[in-house]
PDB file of N, CA and C in Angstrom:
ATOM      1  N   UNK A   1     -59.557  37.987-141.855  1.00  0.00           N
ATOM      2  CA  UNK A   1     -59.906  38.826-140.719  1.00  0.00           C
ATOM      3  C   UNK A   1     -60.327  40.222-141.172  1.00  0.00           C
ATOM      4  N   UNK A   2     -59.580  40.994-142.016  1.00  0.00           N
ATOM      5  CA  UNK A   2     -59.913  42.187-142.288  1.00  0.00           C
ATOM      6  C   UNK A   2     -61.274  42.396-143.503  1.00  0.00           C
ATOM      7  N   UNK A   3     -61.423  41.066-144.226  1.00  0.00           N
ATOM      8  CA  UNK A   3     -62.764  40.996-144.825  1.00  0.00           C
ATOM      9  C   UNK A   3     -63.569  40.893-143.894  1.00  0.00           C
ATOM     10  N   UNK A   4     -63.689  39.583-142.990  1.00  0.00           N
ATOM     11  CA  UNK A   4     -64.678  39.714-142.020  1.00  0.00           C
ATOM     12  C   UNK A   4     -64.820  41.254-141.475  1.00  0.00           C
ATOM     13  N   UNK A   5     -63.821  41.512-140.940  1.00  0.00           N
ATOM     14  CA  UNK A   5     -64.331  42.940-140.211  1.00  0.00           C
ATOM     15  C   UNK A   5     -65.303  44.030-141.301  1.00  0.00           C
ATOM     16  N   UNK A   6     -64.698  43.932-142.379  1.00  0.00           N
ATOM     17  CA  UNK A   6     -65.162  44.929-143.148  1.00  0.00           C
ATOM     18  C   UNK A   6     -66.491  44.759-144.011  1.00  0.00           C
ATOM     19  N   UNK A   7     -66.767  43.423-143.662  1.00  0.00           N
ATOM     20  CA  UNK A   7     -68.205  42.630-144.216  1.00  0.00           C
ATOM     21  C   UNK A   7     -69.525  43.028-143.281  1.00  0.00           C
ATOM     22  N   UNK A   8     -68.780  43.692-141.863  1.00  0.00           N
ATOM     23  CA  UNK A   8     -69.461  43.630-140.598  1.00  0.00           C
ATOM     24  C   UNK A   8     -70.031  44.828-140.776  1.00  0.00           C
ATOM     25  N   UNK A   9     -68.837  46.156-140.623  1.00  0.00           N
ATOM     26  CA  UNK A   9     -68.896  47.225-140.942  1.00  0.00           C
ATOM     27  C   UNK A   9     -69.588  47.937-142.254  1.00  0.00           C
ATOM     28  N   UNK A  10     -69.578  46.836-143.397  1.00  0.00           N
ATOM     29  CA  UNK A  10     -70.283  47.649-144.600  1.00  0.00           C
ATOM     30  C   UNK A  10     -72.346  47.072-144.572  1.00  0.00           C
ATOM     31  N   UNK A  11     -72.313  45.622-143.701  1.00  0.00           N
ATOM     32  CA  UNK A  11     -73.429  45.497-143.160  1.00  0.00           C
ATOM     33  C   UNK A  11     -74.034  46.709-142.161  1.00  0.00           C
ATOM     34  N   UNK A  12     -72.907  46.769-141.349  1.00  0.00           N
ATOM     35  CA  UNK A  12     -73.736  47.292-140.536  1.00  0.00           C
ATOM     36  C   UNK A  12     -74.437  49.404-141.226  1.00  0.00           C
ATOM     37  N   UNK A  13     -73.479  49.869-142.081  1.00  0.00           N
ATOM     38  CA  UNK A  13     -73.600  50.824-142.362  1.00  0.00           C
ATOM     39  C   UNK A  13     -75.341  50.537-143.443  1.00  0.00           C
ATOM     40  N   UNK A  14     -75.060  49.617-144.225  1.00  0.00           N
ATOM     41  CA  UNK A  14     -76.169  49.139-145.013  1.00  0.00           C
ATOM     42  C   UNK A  14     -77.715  49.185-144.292  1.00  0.00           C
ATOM     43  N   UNK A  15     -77.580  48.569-142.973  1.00  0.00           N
ATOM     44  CA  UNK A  15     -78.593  48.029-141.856  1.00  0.00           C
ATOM     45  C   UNK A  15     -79.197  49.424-141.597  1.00  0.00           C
ATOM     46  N   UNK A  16     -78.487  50.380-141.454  1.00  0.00           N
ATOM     47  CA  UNK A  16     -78.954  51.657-140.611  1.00  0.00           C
ATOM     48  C   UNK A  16     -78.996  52.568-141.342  1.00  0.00           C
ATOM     49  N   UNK A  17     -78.559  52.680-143.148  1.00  0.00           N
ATOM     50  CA  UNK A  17     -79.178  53.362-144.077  1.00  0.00           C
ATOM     51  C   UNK A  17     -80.279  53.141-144.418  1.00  0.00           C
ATOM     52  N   UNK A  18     -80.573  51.797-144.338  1.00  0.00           N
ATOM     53  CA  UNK A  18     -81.923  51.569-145.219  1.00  0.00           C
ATOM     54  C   UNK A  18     -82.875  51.637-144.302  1.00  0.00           C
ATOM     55  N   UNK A  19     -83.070  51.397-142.278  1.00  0.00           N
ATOM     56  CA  UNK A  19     -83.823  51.489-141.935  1.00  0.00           C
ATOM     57  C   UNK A  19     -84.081  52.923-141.624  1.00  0.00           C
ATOM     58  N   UNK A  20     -82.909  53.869-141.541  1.00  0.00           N
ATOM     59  CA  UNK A  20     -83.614  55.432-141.306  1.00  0.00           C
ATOM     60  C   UNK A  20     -84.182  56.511-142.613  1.00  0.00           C
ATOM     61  N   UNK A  21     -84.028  55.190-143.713  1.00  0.00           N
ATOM     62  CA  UNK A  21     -84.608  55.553-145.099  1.00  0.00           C
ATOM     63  C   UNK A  21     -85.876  55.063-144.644  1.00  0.00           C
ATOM     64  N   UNK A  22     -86.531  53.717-144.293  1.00  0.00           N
ATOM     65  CA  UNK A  22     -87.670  53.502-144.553  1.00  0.00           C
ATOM     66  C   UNK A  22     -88.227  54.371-143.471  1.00  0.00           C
ATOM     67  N   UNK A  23     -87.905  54.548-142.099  1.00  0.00           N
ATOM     68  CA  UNK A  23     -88.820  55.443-141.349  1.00  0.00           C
ATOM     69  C   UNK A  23     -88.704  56.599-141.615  1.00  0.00           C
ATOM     70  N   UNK A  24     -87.666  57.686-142.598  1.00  0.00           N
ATOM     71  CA  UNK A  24     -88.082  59.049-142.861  1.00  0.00           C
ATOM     72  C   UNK A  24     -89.234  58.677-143.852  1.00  0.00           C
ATOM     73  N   UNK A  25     -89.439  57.698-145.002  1.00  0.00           N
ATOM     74  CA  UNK A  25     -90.094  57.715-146.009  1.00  0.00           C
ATOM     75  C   UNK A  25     -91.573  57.851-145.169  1.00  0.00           C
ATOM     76  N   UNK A  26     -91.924  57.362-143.919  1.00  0.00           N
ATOM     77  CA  UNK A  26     -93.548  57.512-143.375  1.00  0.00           C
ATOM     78  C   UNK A  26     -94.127  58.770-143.297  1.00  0.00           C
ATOM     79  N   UNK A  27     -92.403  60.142-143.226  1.00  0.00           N
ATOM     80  CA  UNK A  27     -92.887  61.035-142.987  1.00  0.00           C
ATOM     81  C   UNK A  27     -93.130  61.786-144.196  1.00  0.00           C
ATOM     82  N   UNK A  28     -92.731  61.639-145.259  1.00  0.00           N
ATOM     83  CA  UNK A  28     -92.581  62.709-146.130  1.00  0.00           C
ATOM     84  C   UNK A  28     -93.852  63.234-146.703  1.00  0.00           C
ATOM     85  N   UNK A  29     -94.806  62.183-146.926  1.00  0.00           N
ATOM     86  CA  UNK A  29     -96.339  62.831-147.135  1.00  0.00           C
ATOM     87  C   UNK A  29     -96.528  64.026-146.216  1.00  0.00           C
ATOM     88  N   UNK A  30     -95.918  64.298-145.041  1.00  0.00           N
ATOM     89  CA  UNK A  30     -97.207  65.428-143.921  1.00  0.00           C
ATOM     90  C   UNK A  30     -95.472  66.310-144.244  1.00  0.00           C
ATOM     91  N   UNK A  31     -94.512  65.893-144.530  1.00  0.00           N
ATOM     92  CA  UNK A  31     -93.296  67.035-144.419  1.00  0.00           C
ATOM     93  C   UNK A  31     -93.478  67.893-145.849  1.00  0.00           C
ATOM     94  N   UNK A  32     -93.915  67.120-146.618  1.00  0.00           N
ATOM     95  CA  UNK A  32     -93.551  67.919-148.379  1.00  0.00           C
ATOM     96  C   UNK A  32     -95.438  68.642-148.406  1.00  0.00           C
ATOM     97  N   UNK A  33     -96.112  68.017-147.263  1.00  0.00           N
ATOM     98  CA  UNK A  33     -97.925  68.496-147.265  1.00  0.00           C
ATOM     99  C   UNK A  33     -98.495  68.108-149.113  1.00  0.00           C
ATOM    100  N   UNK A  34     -98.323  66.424-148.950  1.00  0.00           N
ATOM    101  CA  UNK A  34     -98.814  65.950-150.116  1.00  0.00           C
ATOM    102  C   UNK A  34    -100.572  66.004-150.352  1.00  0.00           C
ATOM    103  N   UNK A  35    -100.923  65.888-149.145  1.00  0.00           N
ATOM    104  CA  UNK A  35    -102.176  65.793-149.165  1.00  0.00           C
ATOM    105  C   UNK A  35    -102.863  67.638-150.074  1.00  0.00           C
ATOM    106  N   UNK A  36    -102.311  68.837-149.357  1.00  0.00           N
ATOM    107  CA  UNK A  36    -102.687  69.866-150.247  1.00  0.00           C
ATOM    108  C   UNK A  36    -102.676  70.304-151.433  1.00  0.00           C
ATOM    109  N   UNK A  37    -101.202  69.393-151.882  1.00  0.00           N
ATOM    110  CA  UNK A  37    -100.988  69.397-153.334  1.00  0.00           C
ATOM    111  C   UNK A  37    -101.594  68.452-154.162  1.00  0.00           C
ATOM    112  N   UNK A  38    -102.091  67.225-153.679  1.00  0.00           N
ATOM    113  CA  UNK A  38    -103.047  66.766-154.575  1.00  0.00           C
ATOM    114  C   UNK A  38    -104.473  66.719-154.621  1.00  0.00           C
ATOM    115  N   UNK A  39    -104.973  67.959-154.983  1.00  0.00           N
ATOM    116  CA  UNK A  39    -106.662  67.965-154.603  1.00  0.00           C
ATOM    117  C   UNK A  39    -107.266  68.211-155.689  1.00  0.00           C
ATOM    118  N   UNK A  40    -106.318  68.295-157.347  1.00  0.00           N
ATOM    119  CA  UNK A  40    -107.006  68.548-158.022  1.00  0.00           C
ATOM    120  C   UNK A  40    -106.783  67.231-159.250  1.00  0.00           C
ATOM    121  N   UNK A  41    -106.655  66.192-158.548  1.00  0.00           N
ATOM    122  CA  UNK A  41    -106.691  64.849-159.142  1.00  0.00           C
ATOM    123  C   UNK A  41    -107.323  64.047-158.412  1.00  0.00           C
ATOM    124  N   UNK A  42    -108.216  62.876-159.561  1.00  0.00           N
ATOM    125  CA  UNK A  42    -109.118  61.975-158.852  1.00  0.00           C
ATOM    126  C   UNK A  42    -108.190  61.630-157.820  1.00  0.00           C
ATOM    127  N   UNK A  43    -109.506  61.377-157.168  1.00  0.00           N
ATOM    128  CA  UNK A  43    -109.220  60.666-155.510  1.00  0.00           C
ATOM    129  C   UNK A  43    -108.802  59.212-155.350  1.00  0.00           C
ATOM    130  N   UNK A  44    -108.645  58.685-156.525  1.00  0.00           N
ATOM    131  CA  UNK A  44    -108.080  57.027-156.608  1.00  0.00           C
ATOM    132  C   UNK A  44    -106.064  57.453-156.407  1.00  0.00           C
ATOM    133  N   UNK A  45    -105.370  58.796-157.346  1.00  0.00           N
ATOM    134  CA  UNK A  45    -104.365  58.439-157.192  1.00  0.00           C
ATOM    135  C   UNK A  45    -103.685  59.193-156.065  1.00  0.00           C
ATOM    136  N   UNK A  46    -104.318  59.922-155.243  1.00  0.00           N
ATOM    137  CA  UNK A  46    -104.043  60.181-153.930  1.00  0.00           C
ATOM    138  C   UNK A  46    -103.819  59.081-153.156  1.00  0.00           C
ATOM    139  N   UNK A  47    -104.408  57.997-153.127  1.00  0.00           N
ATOM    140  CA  UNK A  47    -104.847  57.321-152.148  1.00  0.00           C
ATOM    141  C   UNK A  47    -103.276  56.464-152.361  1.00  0.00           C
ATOM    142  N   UNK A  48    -103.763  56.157-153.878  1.00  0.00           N
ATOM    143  CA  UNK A  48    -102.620  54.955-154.331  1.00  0.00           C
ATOM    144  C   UNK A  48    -101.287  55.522-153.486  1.00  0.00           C
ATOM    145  N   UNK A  49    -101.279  57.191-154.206  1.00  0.00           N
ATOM    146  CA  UNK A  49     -99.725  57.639-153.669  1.00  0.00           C
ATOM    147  C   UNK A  49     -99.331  57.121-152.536  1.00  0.00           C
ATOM    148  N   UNK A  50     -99.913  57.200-151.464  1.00  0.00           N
ATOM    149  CA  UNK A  50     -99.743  57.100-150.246  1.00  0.00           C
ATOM    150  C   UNK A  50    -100.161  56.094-149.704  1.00  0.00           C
ATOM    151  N   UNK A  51    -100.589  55.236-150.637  1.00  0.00           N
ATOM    152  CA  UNK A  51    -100.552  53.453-150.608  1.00  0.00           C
ATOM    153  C   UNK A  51     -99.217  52.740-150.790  1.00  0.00           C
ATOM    154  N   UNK A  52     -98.580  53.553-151.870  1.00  0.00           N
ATOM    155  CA  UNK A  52     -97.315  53.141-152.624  1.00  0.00           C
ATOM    156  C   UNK A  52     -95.765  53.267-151.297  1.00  0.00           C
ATOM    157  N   UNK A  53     -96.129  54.624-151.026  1.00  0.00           N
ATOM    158  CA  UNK A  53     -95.145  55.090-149.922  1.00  0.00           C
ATOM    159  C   UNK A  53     -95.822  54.641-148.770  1.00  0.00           C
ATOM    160  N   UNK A  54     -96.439  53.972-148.379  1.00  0.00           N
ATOM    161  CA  UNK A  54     -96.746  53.156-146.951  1.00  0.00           C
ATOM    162  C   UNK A  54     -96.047  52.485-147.040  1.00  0.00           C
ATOM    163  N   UNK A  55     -96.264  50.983-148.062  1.00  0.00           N
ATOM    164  CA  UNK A  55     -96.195  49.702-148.429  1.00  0.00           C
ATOM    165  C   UNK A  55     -94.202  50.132-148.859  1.00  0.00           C
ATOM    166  N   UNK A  56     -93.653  50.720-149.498  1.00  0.00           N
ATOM    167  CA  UNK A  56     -92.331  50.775-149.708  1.00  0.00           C
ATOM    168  C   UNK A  56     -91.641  51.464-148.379  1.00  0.00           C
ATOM    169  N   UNK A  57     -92.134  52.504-147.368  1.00  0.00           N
ATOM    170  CA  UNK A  57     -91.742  52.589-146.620  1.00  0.00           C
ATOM    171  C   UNK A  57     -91.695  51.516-145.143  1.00  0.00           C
ATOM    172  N   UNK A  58     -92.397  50.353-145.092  1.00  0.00           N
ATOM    173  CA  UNK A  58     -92.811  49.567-144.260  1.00  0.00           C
ATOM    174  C   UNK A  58     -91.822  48.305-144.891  1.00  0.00           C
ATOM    175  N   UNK A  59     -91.403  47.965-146.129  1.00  0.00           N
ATOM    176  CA  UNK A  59     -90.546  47.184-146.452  1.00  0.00           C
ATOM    177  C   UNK A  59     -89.046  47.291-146.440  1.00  0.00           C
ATOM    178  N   UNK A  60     -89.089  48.804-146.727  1.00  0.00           N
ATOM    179  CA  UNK A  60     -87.580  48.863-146.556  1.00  0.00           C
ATOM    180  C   UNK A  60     -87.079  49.327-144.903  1.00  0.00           C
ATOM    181  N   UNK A  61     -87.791  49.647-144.584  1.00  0.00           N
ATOM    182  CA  UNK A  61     -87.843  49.690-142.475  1.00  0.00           C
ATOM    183  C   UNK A  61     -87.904  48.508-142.433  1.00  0.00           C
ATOM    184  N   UNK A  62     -88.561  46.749-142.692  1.00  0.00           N
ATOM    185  CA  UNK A  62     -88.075  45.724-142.550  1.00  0.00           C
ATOM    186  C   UNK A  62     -86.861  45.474-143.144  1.00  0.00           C
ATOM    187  N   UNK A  63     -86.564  45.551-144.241  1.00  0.00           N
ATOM    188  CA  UNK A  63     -85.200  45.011-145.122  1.00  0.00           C
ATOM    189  C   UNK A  63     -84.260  45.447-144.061  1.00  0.00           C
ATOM    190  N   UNK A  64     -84.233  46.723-143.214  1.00  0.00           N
ATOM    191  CA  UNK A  64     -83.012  47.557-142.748  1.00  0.00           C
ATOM    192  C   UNK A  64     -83.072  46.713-141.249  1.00  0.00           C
ATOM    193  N   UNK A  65     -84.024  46.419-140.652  1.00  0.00           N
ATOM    194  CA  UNK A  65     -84.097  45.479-139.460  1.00  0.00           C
ATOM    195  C   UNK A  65     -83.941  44.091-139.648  1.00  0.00           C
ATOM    196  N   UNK A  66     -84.010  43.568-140.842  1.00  0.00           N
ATOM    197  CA  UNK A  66     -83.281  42.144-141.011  1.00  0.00           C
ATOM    198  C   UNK A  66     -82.354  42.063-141.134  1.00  0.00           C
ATOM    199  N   UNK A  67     -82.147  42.985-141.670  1.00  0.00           N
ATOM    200  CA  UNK A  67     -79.847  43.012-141.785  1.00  0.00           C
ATOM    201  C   UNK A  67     -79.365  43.370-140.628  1.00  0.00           C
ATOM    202  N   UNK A  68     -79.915  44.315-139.661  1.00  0.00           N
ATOM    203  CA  UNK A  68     -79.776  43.941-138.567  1.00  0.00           C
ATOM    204  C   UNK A  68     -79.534  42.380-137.833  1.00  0.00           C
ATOM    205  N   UNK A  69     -80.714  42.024-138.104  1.00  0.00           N
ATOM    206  CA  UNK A  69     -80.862  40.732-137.572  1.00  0.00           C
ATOM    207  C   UNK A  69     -79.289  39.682-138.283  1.00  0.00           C
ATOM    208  N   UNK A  70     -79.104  39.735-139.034  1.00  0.00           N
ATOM    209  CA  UNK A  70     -78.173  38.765-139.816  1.00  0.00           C
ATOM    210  C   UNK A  70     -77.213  39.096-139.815  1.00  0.00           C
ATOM    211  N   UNK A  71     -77.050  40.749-139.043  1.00  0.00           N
ATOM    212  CA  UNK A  71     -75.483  41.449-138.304  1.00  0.00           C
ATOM    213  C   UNK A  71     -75.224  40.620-137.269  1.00  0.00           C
ATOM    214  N   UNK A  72     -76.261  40.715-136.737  1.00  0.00           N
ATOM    215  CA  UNK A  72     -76.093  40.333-135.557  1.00  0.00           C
ATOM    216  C   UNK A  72     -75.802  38.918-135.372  1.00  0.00           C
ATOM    217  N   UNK A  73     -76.551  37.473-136.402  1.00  0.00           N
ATOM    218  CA  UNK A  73     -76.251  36.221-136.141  1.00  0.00           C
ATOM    219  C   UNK A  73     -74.281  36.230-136.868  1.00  0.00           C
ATOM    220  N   UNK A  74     -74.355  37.180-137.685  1.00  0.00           N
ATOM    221  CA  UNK A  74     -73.063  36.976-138.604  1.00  0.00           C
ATOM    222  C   UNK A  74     -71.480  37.103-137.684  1.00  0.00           C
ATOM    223  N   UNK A  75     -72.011  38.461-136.931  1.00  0.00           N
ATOM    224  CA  UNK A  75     -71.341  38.977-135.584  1.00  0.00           C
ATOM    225  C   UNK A  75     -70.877  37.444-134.317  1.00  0.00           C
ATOM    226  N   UNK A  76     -72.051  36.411-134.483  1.00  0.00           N
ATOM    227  CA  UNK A  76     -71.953  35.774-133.469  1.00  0.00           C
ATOM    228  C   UNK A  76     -71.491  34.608-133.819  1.00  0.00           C
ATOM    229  N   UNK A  77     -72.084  34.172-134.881  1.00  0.00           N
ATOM    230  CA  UNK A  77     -71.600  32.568-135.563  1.00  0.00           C
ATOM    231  C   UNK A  77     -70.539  32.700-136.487  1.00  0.00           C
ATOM    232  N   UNK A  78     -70.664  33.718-137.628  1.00  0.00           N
ATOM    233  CA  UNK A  78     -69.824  33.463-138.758  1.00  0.00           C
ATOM    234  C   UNK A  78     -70.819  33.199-139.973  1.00  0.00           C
ATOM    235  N   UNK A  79     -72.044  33.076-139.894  1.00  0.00           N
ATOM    236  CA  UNK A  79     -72.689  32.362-140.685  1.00  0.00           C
ATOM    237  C   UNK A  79     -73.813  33.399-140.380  1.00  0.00           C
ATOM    238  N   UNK A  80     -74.807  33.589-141.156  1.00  0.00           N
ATOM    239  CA  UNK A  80     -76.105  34.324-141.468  1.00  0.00           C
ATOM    240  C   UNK A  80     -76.800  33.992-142.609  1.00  0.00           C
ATOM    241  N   UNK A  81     -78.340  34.629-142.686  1.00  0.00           N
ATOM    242  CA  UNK A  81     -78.710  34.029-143.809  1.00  0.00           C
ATOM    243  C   UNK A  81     -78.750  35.259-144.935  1.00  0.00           C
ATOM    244  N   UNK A  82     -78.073  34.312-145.679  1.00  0.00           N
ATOM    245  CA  UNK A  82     -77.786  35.327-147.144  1.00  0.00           C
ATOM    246  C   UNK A  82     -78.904  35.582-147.655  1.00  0.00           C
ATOM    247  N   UNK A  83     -80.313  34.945-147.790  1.00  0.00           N
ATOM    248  CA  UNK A  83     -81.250  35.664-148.191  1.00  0.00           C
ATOM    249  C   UNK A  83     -81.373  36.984-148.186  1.00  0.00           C
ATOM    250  N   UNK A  84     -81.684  37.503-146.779  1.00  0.00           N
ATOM    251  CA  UNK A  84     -81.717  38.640-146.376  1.00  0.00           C
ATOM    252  C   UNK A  84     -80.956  39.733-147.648  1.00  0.00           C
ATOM    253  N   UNK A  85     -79.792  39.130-147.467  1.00  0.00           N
ATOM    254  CA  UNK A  85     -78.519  40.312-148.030  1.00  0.00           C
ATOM    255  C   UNK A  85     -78.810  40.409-149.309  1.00  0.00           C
ATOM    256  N   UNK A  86     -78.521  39.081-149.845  1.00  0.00           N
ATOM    257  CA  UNK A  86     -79.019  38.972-151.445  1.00  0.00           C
ATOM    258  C   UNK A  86     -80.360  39.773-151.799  1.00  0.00           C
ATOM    259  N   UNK A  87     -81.172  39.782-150.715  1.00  0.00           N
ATOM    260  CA  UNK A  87     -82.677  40.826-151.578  1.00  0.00           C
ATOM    261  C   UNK A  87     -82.352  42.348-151.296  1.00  0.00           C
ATOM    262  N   UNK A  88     -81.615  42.620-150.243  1.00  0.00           N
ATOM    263  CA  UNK A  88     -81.017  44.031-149.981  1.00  0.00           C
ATOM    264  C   UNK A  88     -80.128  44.516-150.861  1.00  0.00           C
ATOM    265  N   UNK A  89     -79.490  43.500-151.554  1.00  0.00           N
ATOM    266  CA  UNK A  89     -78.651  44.351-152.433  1.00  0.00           C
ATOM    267  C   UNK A  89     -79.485  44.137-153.316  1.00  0.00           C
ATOM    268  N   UNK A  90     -80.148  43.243-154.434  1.00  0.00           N
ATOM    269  CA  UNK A  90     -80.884  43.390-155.268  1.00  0.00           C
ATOM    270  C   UNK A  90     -81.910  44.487-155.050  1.00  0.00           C
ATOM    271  N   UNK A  91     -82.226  44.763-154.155  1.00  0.00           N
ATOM    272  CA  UNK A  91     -83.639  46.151-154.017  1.00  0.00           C
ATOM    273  C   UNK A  91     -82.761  47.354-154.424  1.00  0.00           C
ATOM    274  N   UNK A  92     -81.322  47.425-153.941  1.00  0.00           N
ATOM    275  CA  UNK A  92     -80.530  48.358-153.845  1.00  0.00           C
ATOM    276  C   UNK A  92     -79.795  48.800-155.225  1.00  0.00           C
ATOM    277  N   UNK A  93     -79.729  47.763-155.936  1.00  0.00           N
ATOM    278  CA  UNK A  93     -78.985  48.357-157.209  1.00  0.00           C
ATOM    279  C   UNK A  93     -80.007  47.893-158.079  1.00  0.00           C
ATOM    280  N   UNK A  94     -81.040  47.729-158.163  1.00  0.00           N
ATOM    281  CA  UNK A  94     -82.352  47.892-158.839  1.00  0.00           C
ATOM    282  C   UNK A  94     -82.687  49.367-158.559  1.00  0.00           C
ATOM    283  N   UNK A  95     -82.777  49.673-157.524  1.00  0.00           N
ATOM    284  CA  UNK A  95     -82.880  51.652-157.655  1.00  0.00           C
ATOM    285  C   UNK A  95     -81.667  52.248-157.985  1.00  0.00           C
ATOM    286  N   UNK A  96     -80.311  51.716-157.942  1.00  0.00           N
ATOM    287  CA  UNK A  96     -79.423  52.259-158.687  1.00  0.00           C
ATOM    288  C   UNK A  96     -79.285  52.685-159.917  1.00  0.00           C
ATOM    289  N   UNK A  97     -79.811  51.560-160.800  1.00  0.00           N
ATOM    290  CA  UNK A  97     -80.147  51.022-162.165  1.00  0.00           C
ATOM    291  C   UNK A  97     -80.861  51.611-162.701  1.00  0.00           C
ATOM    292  N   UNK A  98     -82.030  51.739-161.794  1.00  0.00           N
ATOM    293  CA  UNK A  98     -83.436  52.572-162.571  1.00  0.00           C
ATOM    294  C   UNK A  98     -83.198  54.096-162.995  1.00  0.00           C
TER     295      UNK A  98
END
């Protein structure tokens, strides 16, 4: 009982770090004004930059809404799909690591 509860609770804290990580990450290009600071490099790695932080901010705003999702079946059945979790923690202590 007190694992379950606390499996719920460290999901759910997980769920709502990583998704208000991926939606601050959309902003930080116009908050840090990336675009002014890079004008004196080709125009390929501007683009990339903010290719890179789209595409990682749009995945980890999903990762943080699927654990949602698998709070929520885990909350109801007992059962969820560990995929989900297993790539959330692997994304997660892969940037630990690095």
């Amino acid at each position: 009982m007190v694992l379950r509860r606390t499996a719920i609770i460290s999901l759910a804290i997980g769920a709502s770090l990583s998704t208000s990580m991926g939606a601050y990450h959309f902003f930080l290009p116009w908050q840090f004004q990336w675009s002014a600071l890079l004008t004196k490099i080709p125009q390929p790695i501007p683009w990339a930059l903010h290719s890179i932080n789209f595409f990682f901010s749009f995945l980890l705003l999903v990762g943080g809404v699927l654990s949602f999702v698998a709070l929520r079946t885990f909350r109801r059945s007992g059962r969820c799909d560990y995929g989900i979790l297993i790539a959330m923690a692997a994304f997660w202590l892969a940037n630990s690591l690095y």
